[in-house]
Each structure stands twice: as C-alpha cells, then as structure tokens.
C-alpha atoms as a PDB file:
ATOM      1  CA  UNK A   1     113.617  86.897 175.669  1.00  0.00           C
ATOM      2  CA  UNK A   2     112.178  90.234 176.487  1.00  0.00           C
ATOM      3  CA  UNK A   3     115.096  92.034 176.351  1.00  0.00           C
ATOM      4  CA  UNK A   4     115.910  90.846 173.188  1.00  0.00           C
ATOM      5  CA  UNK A   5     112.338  91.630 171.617  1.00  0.00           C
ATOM      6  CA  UNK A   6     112.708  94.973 172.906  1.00  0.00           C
ATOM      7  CA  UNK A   7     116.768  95.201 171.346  1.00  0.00           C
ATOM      8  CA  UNK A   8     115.282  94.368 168.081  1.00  0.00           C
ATOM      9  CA  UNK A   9     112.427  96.350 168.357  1.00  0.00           C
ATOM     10  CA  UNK A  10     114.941  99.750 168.992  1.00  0.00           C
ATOM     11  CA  UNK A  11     117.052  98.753 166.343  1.00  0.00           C
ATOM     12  CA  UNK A  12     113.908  98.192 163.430  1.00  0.00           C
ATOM     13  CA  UNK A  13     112.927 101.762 165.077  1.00  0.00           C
ATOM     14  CA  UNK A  14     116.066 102.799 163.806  1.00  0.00           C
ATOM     15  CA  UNK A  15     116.417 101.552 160.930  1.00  0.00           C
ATOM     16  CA  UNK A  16     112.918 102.823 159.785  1.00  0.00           C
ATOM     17  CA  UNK A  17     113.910 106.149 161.102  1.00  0.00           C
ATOM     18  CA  UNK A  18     117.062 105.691 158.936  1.00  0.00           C
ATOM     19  CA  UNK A  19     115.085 104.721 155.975  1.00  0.00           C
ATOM     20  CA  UNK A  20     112.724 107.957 156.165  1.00  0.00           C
ATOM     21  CA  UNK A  21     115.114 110.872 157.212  1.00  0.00           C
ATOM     22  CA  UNK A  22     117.238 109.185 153.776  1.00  0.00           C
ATOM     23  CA  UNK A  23     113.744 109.505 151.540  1.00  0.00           C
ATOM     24  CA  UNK A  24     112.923 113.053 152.639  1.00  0.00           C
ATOM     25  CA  UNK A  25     116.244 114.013 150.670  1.00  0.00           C
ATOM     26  CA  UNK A  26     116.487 113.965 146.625  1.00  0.00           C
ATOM     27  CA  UNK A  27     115.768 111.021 145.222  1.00  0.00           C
ATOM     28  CA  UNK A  28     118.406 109.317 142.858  1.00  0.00           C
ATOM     29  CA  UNK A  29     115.702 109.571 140.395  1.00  0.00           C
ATOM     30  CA  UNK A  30     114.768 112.529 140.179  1.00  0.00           C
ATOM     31  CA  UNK A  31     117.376 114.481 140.372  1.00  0.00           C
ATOM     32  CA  UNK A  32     118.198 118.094 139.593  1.00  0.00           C
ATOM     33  CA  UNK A  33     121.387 118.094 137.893  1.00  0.00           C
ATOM     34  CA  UNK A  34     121.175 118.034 134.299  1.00  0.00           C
ATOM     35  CA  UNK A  35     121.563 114.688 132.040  1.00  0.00           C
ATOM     36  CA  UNK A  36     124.968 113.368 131.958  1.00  0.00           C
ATOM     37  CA  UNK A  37     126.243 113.829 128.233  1.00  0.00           C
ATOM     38  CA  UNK A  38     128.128 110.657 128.264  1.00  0.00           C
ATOM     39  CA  UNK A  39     125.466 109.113 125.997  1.00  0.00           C
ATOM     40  CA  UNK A  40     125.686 110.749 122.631  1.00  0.00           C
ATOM     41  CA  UNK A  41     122.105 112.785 121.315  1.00  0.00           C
ATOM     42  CA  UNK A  42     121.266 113.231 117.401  1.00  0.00           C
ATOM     43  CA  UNK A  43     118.564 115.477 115.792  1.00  0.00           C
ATOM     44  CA  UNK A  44     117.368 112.839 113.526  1.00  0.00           C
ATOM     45  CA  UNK A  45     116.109 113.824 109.712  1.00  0.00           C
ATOM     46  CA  UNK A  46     112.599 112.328 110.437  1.00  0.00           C
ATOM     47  CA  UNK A  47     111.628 115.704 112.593  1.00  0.00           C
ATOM     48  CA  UNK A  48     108.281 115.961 110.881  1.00  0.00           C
ATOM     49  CA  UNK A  49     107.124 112.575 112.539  1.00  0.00           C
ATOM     50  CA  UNK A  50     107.866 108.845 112.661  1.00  0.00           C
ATOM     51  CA  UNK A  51     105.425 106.530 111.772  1.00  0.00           C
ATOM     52  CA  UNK A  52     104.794 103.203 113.449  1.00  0.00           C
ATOM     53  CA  UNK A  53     103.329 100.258 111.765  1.00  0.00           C
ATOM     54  CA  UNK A  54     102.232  97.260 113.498  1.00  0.00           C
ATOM     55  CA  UNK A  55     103.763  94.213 112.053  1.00  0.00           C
ATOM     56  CA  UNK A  56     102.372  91.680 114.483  1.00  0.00           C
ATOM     57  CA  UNK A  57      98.153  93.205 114.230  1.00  0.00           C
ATOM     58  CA  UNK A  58      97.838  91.504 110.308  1.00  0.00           C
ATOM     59  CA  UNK A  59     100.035  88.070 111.091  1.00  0.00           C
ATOM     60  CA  UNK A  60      96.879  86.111 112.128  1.00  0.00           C
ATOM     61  CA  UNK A  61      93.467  87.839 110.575  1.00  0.00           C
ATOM     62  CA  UNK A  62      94.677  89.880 106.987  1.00  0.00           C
ATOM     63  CA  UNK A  63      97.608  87.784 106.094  1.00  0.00           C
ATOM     64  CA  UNK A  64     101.129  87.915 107.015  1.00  0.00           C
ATOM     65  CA  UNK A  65     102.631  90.838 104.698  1.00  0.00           C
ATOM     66  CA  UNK A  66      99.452  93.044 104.433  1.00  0.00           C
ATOM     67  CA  UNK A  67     101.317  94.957 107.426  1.00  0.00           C
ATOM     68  CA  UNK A  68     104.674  95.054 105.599  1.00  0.00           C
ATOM     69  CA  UNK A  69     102.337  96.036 102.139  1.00  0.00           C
ATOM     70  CA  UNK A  70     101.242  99.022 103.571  1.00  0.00           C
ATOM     71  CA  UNK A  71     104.542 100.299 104.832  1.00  0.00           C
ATOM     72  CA  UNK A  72     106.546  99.594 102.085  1.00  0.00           C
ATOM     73  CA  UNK A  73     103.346 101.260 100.254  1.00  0.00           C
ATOM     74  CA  UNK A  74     104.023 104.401 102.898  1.00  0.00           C
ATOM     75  CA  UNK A  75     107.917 104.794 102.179  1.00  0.00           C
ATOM     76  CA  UNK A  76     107.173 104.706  98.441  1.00  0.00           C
ATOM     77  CA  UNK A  77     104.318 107.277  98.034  1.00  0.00           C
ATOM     78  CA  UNK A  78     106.563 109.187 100.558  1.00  0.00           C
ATOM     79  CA  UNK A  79     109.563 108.950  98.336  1.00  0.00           C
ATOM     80  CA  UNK A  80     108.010 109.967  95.431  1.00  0.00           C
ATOM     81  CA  UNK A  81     106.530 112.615  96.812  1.00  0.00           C
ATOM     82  CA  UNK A  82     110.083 113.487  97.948  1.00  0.00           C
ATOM     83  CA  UNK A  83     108.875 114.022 101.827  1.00  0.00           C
ATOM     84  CA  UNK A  84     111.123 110.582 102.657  1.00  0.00           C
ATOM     85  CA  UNK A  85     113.595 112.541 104.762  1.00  0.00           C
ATOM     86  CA  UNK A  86     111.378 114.466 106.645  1.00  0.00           C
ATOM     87  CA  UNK A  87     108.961 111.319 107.974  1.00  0.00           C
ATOM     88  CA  UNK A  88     110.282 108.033 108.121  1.00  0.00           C
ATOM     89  CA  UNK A  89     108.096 104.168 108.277  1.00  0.00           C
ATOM     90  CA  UNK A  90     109.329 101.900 110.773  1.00  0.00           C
ATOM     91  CA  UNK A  91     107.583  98.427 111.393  1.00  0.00           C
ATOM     92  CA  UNK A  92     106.744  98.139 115.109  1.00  0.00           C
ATOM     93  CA  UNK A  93     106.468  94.665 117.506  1.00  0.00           C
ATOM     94  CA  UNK A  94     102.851  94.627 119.209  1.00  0.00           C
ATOM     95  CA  UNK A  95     101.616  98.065 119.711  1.00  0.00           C
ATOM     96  CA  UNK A  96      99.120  96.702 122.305  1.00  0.00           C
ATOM     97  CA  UNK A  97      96.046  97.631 120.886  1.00  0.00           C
ATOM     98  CA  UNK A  98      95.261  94.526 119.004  1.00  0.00           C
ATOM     99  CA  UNK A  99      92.162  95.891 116.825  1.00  0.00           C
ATOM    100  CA  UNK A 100      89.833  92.739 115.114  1.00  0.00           C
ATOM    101  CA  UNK A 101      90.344  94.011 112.067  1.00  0.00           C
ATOM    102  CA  UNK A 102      93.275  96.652 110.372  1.00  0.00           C
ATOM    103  CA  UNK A 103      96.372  97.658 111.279  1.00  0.00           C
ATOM    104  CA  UNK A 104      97.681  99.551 114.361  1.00  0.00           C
ATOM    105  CA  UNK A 105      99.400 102.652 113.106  1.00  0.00           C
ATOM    106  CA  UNK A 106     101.205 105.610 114.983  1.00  0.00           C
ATOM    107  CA  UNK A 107     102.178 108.927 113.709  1.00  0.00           C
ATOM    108  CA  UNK A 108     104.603 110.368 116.230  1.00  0.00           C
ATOM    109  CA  UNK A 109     105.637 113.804 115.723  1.00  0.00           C
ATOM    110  CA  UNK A 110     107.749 116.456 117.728  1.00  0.00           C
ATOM    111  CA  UNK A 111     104.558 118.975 117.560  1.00  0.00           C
ATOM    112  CA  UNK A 112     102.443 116.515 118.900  1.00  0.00           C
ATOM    113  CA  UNK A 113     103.070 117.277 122.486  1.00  0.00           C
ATOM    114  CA  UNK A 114     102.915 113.406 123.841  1.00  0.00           C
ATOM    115  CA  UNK A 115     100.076 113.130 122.164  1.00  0.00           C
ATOM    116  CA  UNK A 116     100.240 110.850 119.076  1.00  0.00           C
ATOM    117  CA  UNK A 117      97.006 109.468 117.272  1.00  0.00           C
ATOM    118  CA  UNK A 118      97.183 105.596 117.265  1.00  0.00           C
ATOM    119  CA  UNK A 119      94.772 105.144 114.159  1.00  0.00           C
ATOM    120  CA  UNK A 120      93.243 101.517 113.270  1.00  0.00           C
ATOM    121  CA  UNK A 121      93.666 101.515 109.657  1.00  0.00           C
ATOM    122  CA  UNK A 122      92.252  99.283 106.681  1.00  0.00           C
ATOM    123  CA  UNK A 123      95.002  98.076 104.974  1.00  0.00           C
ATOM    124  CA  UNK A 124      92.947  97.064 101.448  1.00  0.00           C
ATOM    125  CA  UNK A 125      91.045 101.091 101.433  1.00  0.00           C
ATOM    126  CA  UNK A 126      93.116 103.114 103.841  1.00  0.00           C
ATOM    127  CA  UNK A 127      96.160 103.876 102.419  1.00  0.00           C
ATOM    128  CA  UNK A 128      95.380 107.223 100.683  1.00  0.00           C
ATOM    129  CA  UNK A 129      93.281 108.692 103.877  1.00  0.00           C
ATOM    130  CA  UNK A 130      96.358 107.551 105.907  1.00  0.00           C
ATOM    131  CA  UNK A 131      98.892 109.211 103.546  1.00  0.00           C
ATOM    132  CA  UNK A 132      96.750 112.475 104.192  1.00  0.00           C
ATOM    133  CA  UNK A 133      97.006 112.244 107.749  1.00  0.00           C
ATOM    134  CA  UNK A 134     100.455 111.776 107.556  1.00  0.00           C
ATOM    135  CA  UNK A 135     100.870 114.603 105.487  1.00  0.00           C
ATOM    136  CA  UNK A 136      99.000 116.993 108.180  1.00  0.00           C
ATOM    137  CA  UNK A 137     101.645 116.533 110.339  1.00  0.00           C
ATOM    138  CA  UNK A 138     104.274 118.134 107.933  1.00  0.00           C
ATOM    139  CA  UNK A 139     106.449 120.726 109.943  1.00  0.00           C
END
C-alpha cells in the first residue's frame, strides 16, 4: 500500500510539474499574434456614438412603452436634425443598473476611451437635456 501511495504521489508530482512548466509559456489567451481575419470587421456609420436605451428599466414603474417613447423620440429629433447617420438609438435588454425611477441610458462613443456615461434619465422632462448630451459627443 505504501508503495503505491508513494507511485501516485511521484506521478501527481509530475503532473503538477507538467501543469506549471506548460503555464509559464504563452497563454492561448493572450497571445501575441495578431487577430485572425477570418471574421469579417466594418466601420459602422454610427462613429459619433451609439446610444443605448433600456427597454426593460420602464416595463414595471413608468409604463411599458415610455422606454420605446423616448427612443423613437431620440431617432426622430436625430433625423430631423439630419445627425441620424452619424449616432444611432438601439433599445437595450437590462443594463443592470435598475434606477427607481427613469430610464437607463448609454451614450457610447469611439472618443470616449471605455468610458461611457450611463445617465438615469426622466423620460416625461429629459428628453431635450438628453438630446444635448448626445449632441456633445458629435465627432
């Protein structure tokens, strides 16, 4: 029994051994090669930003369109202002922010560095004061 203990002992000694001279080289993961180009890229029309609207934050507390109001609001004052191509309203599943009251919006934008403001708006007395924020992110 002894000798076996010890036999399996060695071979876990081994494998660990294995295990760590294999993680001291490059990862899989990170890896230094560049991207494979197999999956096709686009520059997409909406490079001034992309603006995320909550359609689950108004379901339960403001009604279940004041969410799809405001962005159908948003792509019309953006149309007629004629800045449509350059930003572009997209409804969004749970954001995870969940405020008590508003609407989880976020304006992501290529200048913004990975930094995009995730603003709790008032859907009844927010729309113009969002429209200007929007606006400030204009390439």
């Amino acid at each position: 029994m002894k000798k076996l203990i010890r036999r399996i002992k060695r071979l876990l000694q081994r494998i660990l051994k294995s295990f760590a001279s294999d993680s001291q080289q490059t990862s899989p993961l990170i890896n230094s090669r560049p991207l494979d180009t197999s999956i096709p890229s686009v520059s997409p029309r909406w490079e001034s930003g992309l603006v995320l609207v909550c359609s689950q934050c108004a379901n339960e507390r403001l009604g279940s369109t004041a969410s799809e109001d405001l962005e159908n609001w948003l792509k019309s004052r953006l149309k007629f202002e004629g800045l449509w191509g350059e930003f572009r309203v997209v409804s969004s599943s749970c954001l995870g922010v969940c405020p008590k009251a508003g609407i989880t919006v976020v304006i992501v934008s290529n200048g913004s560095g990975g930094n995009s403001p995730c603003l709790i708006v008032n859907p009844r007395s927010d729309h113009e004061l969002l429209y200007s924020y929007i606006k400030q992110n204009k390439k």
